[in-house]
C-alpha atoms as a PDB file:
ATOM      1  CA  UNK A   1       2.651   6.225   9.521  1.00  0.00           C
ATOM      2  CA  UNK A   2       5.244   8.576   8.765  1.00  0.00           C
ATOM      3  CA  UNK A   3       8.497   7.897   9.490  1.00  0.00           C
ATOM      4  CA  UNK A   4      10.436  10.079  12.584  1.00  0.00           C
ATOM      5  CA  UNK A   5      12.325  12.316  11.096  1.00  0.00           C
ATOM      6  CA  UNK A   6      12.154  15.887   9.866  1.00  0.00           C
ATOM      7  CA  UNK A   7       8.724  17.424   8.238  1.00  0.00           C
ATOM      8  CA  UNK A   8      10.922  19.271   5.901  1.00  0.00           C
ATOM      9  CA  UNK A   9      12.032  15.830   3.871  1.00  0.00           C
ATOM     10  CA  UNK A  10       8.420  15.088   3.652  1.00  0.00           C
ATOM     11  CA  UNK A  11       8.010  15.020  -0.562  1.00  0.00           C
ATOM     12  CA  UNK A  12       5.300  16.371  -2.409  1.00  0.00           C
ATOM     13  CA  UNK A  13       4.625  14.241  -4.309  1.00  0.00           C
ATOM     14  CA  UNK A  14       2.640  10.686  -5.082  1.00  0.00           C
ATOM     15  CA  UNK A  15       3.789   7.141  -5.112  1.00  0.00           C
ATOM     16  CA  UNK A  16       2.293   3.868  -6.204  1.00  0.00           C
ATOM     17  CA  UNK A  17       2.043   0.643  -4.198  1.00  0.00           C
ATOM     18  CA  UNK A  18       0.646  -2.333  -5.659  1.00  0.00           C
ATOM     19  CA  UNK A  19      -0.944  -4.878  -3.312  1.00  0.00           C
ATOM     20  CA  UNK A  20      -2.685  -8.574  -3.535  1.00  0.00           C
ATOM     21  CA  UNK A  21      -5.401  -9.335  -1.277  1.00  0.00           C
ATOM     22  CA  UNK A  22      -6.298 -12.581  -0.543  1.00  0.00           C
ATOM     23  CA  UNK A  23     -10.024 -14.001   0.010  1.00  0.00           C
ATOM     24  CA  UNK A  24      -9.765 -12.832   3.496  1.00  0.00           C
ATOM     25  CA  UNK A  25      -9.091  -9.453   2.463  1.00  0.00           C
ATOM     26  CA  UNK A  26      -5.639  -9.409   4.231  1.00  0.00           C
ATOM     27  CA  UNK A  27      -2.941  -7.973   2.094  1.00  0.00           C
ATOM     28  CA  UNK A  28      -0.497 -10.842   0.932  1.00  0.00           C
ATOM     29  CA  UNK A  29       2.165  -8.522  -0.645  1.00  0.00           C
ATOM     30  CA  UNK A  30       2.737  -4.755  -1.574  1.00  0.00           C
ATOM     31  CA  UNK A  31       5.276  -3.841  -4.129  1.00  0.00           C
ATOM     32  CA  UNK A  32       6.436  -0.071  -4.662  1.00  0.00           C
ATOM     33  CA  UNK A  33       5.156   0.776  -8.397  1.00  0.00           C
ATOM     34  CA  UNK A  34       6.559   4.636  -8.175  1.00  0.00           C
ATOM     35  CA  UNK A  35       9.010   5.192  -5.204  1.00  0.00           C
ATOM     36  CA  UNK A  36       8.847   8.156  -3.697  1.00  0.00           C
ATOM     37  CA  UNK A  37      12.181   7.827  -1.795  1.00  0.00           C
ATOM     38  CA  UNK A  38      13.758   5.133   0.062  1.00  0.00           C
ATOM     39  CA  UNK A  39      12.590   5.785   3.864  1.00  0.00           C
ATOM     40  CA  UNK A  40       8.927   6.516   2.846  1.00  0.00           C
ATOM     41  CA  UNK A  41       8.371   3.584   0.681  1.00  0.00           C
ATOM     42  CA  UNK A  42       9.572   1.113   3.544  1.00  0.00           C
ATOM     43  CA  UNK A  43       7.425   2.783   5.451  1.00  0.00           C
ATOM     44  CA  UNK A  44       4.376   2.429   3.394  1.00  0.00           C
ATOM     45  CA  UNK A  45       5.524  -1.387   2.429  1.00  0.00           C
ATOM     46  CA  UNK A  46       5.005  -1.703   5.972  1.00  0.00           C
ATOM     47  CA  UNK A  47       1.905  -0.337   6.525  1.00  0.00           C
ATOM     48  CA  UNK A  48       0.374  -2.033   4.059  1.00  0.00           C
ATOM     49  CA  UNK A  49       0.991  -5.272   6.151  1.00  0.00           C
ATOM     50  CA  UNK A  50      -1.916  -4.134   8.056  1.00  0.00           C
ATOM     51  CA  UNK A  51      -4.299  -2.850   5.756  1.00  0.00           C
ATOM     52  CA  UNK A  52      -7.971  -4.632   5.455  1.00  0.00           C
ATOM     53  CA  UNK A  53     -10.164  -4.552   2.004  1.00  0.00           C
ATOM     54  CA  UNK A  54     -13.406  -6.334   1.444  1.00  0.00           C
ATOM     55  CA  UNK A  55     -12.547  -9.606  -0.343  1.00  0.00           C
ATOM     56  CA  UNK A  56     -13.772  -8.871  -4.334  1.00  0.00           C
ATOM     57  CA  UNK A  57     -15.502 -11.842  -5.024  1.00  0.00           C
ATOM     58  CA  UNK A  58     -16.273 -13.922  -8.421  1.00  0.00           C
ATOM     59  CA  UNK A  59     -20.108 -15.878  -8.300  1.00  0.00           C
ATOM     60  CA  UNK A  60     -20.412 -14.860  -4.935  1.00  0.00           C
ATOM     61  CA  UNK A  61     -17.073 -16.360  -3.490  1.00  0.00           C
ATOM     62  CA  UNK A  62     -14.332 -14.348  -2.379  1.00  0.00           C
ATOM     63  CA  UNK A  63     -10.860 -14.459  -4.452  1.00  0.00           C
ATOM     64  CA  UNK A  64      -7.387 -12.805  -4.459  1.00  0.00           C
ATOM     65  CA  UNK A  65      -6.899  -9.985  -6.650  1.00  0.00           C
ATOM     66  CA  UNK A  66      -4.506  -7.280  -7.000  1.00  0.00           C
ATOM     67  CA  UNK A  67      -4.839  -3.082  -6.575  1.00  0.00           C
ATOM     68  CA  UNK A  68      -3.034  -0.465  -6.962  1.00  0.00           C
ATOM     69  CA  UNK A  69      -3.392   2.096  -4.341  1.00  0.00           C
ATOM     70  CA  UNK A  70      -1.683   5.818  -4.693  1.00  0.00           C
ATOM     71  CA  UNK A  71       0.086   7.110  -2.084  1.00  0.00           C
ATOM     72  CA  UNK A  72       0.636  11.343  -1.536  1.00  0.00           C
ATOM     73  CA  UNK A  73       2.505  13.092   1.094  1.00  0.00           C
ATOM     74  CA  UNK A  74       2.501  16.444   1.464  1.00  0.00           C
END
């Protein structure tokens, strides 16, 4: 989702978000690792409320774990 205002303040380049995912796969927290600015990392903080991974799993039963996903706008 990208916030409503201007295409012209849209930055080049990439961010960091770091997210746990619990056993369900739901994502338990993000936190911004490199900010791109202040509007677009709320915005990603909150979509990553809503994404869905595939549990990782450790002798075959799920378990939290952490990621770090990269974000780009361009």
């Amino acid at each position: 989702m990208v916030p409503p205002f201007s295409l012209r303040t849209v930055p080049t380049n990439q961010g960091m978000v770091e997210i746990i995912i619990n056993e369900l796969g739901a994502v338990e927290m993000a936190t911004i690792l490199i900010p791109l600015n202040r509007l677009y990392d709320r915005a990603v903080l909150e979509a990553a409320k809503d994404w869905l991974y595939r549990p990782a799993t450790m002798n075959g039963v799920p378990v939290k774990f952490r990621k770090s996903v990269r974000i780009s706008f361009k």
